[in-house]
Every structure is written in structure tokens, then in C-alpha cells.
Protein backbone atom coordinates (compact mmCIF):
# COMPACT_ATOMS: atom_id res chain seq x y z
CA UNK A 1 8.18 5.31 16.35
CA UNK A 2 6.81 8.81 17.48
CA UNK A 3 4.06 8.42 20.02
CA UNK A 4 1.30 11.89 20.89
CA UNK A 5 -0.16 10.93 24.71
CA UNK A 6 -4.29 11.36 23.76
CA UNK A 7 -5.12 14.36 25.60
CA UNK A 8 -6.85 13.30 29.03
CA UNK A 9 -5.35 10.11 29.10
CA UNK A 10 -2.61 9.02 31.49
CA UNK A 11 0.06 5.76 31.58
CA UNK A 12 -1.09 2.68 33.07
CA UNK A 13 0.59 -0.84 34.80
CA UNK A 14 1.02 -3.49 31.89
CA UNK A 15 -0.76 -6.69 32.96
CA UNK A 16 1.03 -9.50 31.22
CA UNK A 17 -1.27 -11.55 29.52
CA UNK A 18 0.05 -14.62 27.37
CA UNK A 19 -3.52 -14.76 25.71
CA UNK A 20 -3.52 -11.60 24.06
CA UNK A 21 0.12 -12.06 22.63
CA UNK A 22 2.00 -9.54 25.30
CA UNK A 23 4.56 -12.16 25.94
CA UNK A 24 7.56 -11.12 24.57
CA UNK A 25 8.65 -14.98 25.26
CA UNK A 26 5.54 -16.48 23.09
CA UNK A 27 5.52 -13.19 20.07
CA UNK A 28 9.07 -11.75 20.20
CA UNK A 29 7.41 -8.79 21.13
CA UNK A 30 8.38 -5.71 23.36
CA UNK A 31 7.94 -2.15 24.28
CA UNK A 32 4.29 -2.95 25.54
CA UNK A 33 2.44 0.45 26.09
CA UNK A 34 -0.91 0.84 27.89
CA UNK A 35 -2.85 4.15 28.58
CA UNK A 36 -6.17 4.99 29.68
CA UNK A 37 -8.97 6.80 30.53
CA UNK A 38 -9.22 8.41 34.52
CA UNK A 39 -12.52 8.06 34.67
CA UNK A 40 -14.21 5.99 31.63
CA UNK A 41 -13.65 2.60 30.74
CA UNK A 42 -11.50 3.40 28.05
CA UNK A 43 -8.01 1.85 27.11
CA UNK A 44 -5.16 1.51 24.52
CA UNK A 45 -2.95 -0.96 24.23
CA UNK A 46 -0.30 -1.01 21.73
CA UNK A 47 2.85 -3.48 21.42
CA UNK A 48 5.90 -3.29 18.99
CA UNK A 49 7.65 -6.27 17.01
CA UNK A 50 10.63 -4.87 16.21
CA UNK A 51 12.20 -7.14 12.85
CA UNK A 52 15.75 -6.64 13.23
CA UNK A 53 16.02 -10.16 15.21
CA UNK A 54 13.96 -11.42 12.79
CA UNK A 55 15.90 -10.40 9.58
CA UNK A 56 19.03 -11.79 11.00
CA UNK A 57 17.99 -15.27 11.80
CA UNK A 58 15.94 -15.44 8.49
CA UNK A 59 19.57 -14.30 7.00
CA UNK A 60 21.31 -17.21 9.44
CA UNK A 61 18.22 -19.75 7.97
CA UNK A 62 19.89 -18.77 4.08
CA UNK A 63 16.82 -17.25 3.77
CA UNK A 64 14.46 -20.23 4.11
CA UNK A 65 11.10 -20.01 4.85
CA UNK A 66 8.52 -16.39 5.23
CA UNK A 67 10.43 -13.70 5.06
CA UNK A 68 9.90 -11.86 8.04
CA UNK A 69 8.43 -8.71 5.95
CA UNK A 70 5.62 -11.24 5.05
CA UNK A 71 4.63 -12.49 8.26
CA UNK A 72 2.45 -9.31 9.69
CA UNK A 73 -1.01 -10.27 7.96
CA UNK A 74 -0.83 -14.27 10.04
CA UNK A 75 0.46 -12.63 13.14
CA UNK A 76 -2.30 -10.57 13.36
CA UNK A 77 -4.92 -12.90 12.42
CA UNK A 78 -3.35 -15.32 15.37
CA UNK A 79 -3.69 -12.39 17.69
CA UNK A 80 -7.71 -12.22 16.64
CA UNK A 81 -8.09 -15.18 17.46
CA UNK A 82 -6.52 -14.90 20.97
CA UNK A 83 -8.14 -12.67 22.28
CA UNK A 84 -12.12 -13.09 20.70
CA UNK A 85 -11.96 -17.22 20.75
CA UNK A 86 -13.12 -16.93 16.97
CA UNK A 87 -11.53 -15.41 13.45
CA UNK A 88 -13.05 -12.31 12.11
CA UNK A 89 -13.49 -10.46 9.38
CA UNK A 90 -10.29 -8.39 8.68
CA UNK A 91 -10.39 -5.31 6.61
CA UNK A 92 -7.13 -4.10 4.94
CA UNK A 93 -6.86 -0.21 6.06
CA UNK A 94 -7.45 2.28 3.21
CA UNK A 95 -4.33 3.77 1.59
CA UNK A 96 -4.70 7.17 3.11
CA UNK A 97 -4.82 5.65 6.22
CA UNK A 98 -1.60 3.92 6.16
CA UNK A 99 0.17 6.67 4.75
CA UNK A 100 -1.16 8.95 7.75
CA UNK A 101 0.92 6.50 10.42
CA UNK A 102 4.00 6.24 7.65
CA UNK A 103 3.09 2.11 6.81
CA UNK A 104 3.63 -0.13 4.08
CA UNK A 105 0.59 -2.20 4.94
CA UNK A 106 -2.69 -1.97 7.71
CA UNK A 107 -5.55 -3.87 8.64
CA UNK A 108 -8.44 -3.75 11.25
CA UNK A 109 -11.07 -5.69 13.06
CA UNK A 110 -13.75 -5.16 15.52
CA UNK A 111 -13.95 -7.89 17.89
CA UNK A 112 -15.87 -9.09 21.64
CA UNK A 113 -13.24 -10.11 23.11
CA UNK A 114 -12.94 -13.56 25.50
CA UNK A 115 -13.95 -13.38 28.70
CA UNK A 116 -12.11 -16.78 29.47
CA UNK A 117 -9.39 -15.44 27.13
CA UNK A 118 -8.89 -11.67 28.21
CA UNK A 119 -9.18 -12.47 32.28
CA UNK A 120 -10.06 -9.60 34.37
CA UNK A 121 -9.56 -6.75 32.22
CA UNK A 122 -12.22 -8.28 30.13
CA UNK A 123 -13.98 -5.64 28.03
CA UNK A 124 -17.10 -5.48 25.79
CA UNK A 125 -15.20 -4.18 22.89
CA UNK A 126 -12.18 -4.17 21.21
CA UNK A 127 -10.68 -2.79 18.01
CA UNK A 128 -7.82 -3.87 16.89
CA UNK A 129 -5.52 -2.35 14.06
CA UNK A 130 -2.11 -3.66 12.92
CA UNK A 131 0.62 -1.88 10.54
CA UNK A 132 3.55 -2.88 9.30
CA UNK A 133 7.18 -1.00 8.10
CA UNK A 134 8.87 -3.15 6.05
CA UNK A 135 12.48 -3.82 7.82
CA UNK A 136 11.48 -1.75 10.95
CA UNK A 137 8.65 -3.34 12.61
CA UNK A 138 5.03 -4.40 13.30
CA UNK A 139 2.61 -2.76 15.54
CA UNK A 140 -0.44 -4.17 16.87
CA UNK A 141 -3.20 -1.61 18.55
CA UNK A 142 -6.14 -2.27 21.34
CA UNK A 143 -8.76 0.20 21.59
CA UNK A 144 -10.56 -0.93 24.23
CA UNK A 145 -14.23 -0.24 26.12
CA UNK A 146 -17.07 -1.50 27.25
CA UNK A 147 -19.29 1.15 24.90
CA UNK A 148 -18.93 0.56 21.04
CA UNK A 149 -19.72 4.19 20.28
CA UNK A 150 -16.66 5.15 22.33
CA UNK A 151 -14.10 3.30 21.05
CA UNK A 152 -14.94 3.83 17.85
CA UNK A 153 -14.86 7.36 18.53
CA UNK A 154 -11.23 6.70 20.30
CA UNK A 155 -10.12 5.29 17.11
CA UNK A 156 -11.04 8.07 15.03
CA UNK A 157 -8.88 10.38 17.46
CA UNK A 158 -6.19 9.18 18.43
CA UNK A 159 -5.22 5.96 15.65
CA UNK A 160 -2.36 8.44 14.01
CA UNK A 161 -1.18 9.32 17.22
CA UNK A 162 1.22 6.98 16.40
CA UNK A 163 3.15 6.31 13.75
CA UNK A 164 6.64 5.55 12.08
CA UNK A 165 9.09 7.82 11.88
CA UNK A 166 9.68 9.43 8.20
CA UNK A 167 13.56 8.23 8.33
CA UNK A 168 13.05 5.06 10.49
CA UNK A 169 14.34 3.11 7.69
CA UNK A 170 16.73 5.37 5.74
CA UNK A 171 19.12 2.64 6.24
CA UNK A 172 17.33 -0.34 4.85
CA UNK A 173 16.71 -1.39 1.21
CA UNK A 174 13.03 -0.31 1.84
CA UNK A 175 11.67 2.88 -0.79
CA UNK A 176 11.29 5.49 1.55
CA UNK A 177 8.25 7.41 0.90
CA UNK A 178 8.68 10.33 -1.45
CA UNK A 179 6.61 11.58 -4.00
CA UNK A 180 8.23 13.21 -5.89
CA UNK A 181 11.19 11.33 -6.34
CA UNK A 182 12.31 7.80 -7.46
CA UNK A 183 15.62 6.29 -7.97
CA UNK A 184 14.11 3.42 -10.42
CA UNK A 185 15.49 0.38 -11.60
CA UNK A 186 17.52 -0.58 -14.97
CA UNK A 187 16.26 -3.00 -17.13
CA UNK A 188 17.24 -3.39 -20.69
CA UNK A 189 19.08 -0.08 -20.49
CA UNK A 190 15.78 1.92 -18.90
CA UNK A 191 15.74 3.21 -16.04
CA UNK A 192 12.19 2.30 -15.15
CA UNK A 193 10.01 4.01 -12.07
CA UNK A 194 8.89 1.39 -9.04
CA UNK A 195 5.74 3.28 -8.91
CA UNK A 196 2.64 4.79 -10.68
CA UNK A 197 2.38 8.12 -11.22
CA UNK A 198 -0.15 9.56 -8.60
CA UNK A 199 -1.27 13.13 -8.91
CA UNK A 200 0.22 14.76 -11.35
CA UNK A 201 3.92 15.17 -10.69
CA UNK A 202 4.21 12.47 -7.77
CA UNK A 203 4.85 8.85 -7.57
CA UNK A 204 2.55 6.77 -5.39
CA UNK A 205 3.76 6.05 -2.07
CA UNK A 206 4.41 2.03 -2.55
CA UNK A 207 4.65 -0.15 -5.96
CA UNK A 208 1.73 -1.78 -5.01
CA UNK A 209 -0.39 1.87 -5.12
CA UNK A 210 -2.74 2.44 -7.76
CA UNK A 211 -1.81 5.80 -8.50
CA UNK A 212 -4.30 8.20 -10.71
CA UNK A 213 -6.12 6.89 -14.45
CA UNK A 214 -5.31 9.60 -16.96
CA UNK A 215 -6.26 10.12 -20.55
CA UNK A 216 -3.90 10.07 -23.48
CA UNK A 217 -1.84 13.01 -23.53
CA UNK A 218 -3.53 14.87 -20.84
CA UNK A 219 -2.46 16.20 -17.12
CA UNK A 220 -5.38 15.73 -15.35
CA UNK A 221 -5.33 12.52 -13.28
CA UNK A 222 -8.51 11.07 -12.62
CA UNK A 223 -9.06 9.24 -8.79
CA UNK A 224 -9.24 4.99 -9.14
CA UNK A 225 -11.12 5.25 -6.31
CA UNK A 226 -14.48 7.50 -7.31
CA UNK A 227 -16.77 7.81 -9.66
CA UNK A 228 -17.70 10.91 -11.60
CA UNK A 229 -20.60 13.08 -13.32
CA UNK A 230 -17.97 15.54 -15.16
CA UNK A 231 -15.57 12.48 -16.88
CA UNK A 232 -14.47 13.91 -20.04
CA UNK A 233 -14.70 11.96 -23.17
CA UNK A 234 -13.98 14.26 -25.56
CA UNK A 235 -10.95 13.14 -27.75
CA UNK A 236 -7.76 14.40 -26.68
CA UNK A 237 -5.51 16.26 -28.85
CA UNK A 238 -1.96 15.30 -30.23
CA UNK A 239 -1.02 14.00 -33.90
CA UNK A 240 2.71 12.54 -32.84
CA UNK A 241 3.15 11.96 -29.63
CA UNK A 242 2.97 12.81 -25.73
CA UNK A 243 3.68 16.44 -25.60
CA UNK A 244 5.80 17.66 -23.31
CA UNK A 245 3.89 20.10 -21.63
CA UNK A 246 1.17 17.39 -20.61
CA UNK A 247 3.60 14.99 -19.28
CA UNK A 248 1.99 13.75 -15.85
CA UNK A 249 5.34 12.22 -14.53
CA UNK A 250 7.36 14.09 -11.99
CA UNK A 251 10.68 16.08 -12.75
CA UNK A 252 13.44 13.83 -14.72
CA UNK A 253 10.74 11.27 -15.73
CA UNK A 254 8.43 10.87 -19.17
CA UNK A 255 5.89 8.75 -20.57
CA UNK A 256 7.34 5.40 -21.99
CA UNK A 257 7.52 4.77 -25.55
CA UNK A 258 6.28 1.96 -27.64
CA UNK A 259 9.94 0.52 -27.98
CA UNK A 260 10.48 1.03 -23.89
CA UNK A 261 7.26 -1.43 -23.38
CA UNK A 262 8.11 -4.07 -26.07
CA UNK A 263 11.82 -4.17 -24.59
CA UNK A 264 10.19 -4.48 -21.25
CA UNK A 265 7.72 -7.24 -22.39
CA UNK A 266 10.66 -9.07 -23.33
CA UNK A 267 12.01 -9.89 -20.18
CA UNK A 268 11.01 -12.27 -17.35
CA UNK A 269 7.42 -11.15 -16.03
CA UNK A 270 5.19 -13.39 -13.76
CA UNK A 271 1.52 -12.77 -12.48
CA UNK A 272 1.85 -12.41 -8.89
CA UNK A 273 0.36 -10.52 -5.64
CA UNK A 274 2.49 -7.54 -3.95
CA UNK A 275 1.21 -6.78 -0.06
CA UNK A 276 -1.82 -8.19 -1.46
CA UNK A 277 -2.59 -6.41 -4.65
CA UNK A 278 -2.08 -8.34 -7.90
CA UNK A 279 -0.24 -7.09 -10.92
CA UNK A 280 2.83 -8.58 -12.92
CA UNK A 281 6.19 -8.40 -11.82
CA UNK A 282 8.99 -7.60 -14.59
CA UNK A 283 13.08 -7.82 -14.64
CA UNK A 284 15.28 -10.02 -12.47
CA UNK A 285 16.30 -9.29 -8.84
CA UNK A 286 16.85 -6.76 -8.04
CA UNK A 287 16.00 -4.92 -11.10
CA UNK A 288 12.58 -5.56 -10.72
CA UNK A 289 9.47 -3.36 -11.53
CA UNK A 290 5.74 -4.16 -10.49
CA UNK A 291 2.51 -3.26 -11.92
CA UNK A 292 -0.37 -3.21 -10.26
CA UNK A 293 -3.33 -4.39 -11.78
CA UNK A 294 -5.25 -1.01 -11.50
CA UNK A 295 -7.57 -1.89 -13.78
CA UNK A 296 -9.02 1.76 -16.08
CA UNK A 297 -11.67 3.44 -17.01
CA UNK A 298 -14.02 3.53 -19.82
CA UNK A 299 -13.54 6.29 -22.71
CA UNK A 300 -17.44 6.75 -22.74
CA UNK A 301 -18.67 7.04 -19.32
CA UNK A 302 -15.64 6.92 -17.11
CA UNK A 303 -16.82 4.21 -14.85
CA UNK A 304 -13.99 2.08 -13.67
CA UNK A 305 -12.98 -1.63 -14.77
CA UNK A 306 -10.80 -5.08 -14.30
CA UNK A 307 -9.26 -3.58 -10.80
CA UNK A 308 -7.80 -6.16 -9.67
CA UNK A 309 -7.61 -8.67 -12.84
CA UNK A 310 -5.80 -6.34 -15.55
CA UNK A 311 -4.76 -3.04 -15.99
CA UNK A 312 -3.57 -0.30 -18.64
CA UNK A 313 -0.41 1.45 -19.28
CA UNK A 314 -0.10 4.09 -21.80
CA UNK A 315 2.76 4.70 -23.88
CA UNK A 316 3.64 7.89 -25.33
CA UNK A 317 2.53 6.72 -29.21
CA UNK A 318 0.31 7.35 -30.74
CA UNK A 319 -2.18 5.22 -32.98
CA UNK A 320 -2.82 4.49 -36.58
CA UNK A 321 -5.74 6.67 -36.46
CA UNK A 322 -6.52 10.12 -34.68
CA UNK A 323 -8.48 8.10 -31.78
CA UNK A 324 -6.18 5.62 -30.87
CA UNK A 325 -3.01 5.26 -29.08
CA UNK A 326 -0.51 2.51 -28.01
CA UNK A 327 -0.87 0.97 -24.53
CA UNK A 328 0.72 -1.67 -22.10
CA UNK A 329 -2.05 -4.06 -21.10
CA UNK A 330 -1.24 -6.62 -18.56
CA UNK A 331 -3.19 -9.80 -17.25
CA UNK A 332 -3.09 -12.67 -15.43
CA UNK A 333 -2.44 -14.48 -18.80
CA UNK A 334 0.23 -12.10 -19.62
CA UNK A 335 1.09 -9.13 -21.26
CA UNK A 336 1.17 -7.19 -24.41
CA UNK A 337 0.99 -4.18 -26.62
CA UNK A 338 -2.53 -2.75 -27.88
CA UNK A 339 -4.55 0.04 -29.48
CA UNK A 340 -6.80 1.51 -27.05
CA UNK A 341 -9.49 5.13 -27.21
CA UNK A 342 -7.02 7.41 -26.43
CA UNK A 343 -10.59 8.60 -24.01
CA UNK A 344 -9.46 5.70 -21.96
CA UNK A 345 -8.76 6.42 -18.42
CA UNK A 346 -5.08 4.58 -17.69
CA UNK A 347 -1.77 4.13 -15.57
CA UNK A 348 1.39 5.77 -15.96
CA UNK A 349 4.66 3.94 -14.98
CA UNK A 350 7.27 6.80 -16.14
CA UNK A 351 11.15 6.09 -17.33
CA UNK A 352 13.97 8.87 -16.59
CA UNK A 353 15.19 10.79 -19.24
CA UNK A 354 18.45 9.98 -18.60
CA UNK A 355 19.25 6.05 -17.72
């Protein structure tokens, strides 16, 4: 972890409190931290759950029950609880967020805490935010005061402050985060990518990560996340295939063919949930692929559909007829080849262009 002390704010005493979780003895946690304001009632507290322990018992256990990479979202849901008396509403943290801190998952809640609960440091307010680094650690953050306008304005300046180291796992089968790079996964001779394409020439940071919606056989990626007044639905160009020189996918990697995707179809895939997004997972372990269910967008108008439920590869063929070409679609019922407006706004999951 890399830590930036918020400017005006000094160290403070930890006060061991067993309701809120502190106790290394009741949450395996350590490395409490606690700094606040000199003159406003202003704190942050911030513990770490480091899941080296962890791994190797659930290694001694054979592996039986959670792994520990999936027990962050309960933890922190426990740790509402203990310190507001009630559950809350908990709001997964949006992807730009998590990236800014260096996680593979994030989520947030605004809570009053306890007064029974929190004992004499009892405050008004409290928000609390927890991210996870799959094989490093959890971290669980208090922003705490007794006015709601300034600890949401705390939050807003100081959240990043800390954050995961770039390398902290370089040493773990987690995908570290680089764009532009991807060392993939064979299956049935491809060398398949673990993630979308995001802007053009980049990956996505995690497998689970949208990426951009293009059209067939253009560059320009198109945000899953906004909606638009300039969508263009004229009909793209091409009479063969994908050209080249509009390949989206970074250096090494191209658009799949039409073969690539039946050959992938063909192997074990399962409807299932990654770090809470759905999509279908393809291959055997550990050559596995997943593919989110980014849903696409429509040829006509742009606006974006079935996020969520279904979603829309393209492959680098082209259709029977000058508007059409072939794509990947995949569901909750399965998954299969179709003919789709090449106007369509879809995902790209690239293959190397050398296994």
C-alpha cells in the first residue's frame, strides 16, 4: 500500500474498538491507521486485511469453502452493520474509481453510526468505502464527522490517497493491470484475450470490464456508459473482412474470426457472475476466458441494451449481404453465432496473431 498524509491532518491514538471490527483477534485484521483533523471534528480511519494467512489456510482446508478472494463484499456488509446497528444500502464504486486506488473491486455506504455501538468517539456521520486486491488484501475506510457536507467533501479529497501499489502483486496469479498488454489464454489452439478491448488499442483493466461498443470494422470505440446525440449509423464500409488498418485491438492482437468463435462455442461455457458482473465463462481451468454481458447498442439510434442479460461480440466476417456481419451473442440461455447491422454498437474480445 502507498499512503499520502491529507494535508493539515496529523496521526492520532487507535482506540480499539471490537464493535467496529478493529480487533485484529475478531477480523484478522491489522495495520490500523487513524488521522485527523487539529481543529474540526474530522477523522479517517482505515484498517488492512492482509490475505496471505488467509490463502494458506484456505490451501491447508484443500480449498473448501469461500475462497478468501470472495469474501470482501460479506466482510464489509458485517462491518455496516457494526457500527450503524442496521444494513444499508451499498453501492459498488464506479470503475474509474477503483482503478484510481489500483483495485479489483469497491463499494461504499453512508451510514449514522451507533451511539451504543461506536462508544465515545461516536460521530454523526460516517462513510465507509471498502476495496479489494485480489491475493494482496482488503481495505476498509472511515471518513468520519459530525457535518455531512464535510465528510463528503473529505472523501472527495483524500479517498485515492491511498491505494495499492502497481506491483503489489507481481508475484501472484492475479492480471496485473496493463492496458496494453495481455498474455491470454489457449483454448482450442487460440490464444484468446482475458479482456475487452477498451479504447482503442487497450484492454480493460479486469475481465469483468465492459470495455468500449464499436461498429463493424471501425476504430472508434463508443463509451457503454453514455449516451450520445452524434452516434453514427451510417453503414460501415468493408466487402471481405476486418481491415487491418481499423483493427481496435492492441499490438499482436486482431478481431476473431467466424471459425475462432464456433471453435470457442464448442467448449465448456456456463452462465455465471465475475466480481459481480454476469457474462459466460468459456474453457477449462485455467484456460478460461470470461465475457461480460455488456450488453450493445442499437444500429439506429445508439441507445444502449441487455447490459447485464446478453451481450455482442463481433467477429471479423462479414455477412451475406453488404449490411450484415457475423457476431458472438451470448445469454443466460447460452451462446451462439448470428447476423447482426454491422451499425450495431458491440464488444471486442481480440486473439493474438500468433498462438
Amino acid at each position: 500500500m502507498t499512503f499520502q498524509m491529507p494535508e493539515g491532518f496529523v496521526a492520532a491514538e487507535i482506540t480499539e474498538n471490537n464493535e467496529l471490527n478493529f480487533n485484529p483477534s475478531t477480523m484478522m485484521m491489522a495495520d490500523e491507521f487513524v488521522v485527523k483533523h487539529p481543529e474540526k471534528r474530522l477523522e479517517i480511519r482505515y484498517t488492512i486485511r492482509p490475505l496471505d494467512n488467509l490463502l494458506q489456510e484456505y490451501e491447508e482446508r484443500e480449498q473448501s469453502g469461500l475462497h478468501p478472494n470472495e469474501l470482501h463484499s460479506a466482510a464489509f456488509m458485517a462491518m455496516v452493520f457494526n457500527i450503524s446497528g442496521a444494513f444499508s444500502q451499498v453501492s459498488v464504486l464506479p470503475q474509474a474509481e477503483q482503478q484510481r486506488v489500483n483495485a479489483d473491486w469497491g463499494a461504499a455506504t453512508f451510514v449514522s453510526p451507533s451511539r451504543e455501538r461506536f462508544g465515545q468517539d461516536f460521530f454523526r456521520y460516517c462513510m465507509m468505502i471498502a476495496i479489494h486486491k485480489a491475493y494482496v488484501a482488503d481495505v476498509y475506510f472511515f471518513f468520519l464527522g459530525d457535518n455531512r457536507g464535510d465528510v463528503v467533501e473529505l472523501v472527495r479529497n483524500t479517498f485515492h490517497y491511498l491505494r495499492f501499489k502497481e506491483d503489489s502483486n507481481d508475484d501472484t496469479p492475479h492480471l496485473p493491470l496493463c492496458q496494453e498488454n495481455d498474455e491470454g489464454v489457449i483454448i482450442s489452439g487460440v490464444r484468446w484475450a482475458t479482456r475487452n478491448v477498451d479504447a482503442p488499442g487497450t484492454f480493460t483493466s479486469n475481465p469483468e470490464d465492459a470495455g468500449m461498443h464499436f461498429q463493424w470494422n471501425r476504430r472508434k470505440g463508443w463509451n457503454v456508459a453514455s449516451d450520445f446525440t452524434s452516434w453514427d449509423n451510417s453503414m460501415p464500409l468493408g466487402t471481405t473482412a476486418w481491415e487491418t488498418a481499423n483493427n481496435p485491438c492492441p499490438t499482436g492482437w486482431r478481431i476473431p474470426t467466424q471459425t475462432e468463435f464456433e471453435s470457442l462455442n464448442n467448449v465448456n461455457n456456463v452462465w455465471t457472475t465475475h466480481n459481480g458482473i454476469s457474462g459466460r465463462l468459456f474453457g477449462t481451468a485455467p484456460n478460461q476466458i470470461f465475457l461480460p454481458a455488456a450488453g450493445f447498442r442499437y444500429g439506429g439510434d445508439g441507445v444502449h441494451h441487455h447490459a447485464g442479460s446478453g451481450g455482442l461480440y463481433w467477429s471479423s466476417a462479414q455477412g451475406y449481404s453488404g449490411e450484415l456481419a457475423r457476431s458472438q451473442v451470448i445469454g443466460s440461455a447460452g451462446t451462439q453465432m448470428h447476423w447482426f447491422d454491422r451499425t450495431v454498437g458491440g464488444s471486442i474480445r481480440c486473439v493474438a496473431k500468433e498462438p
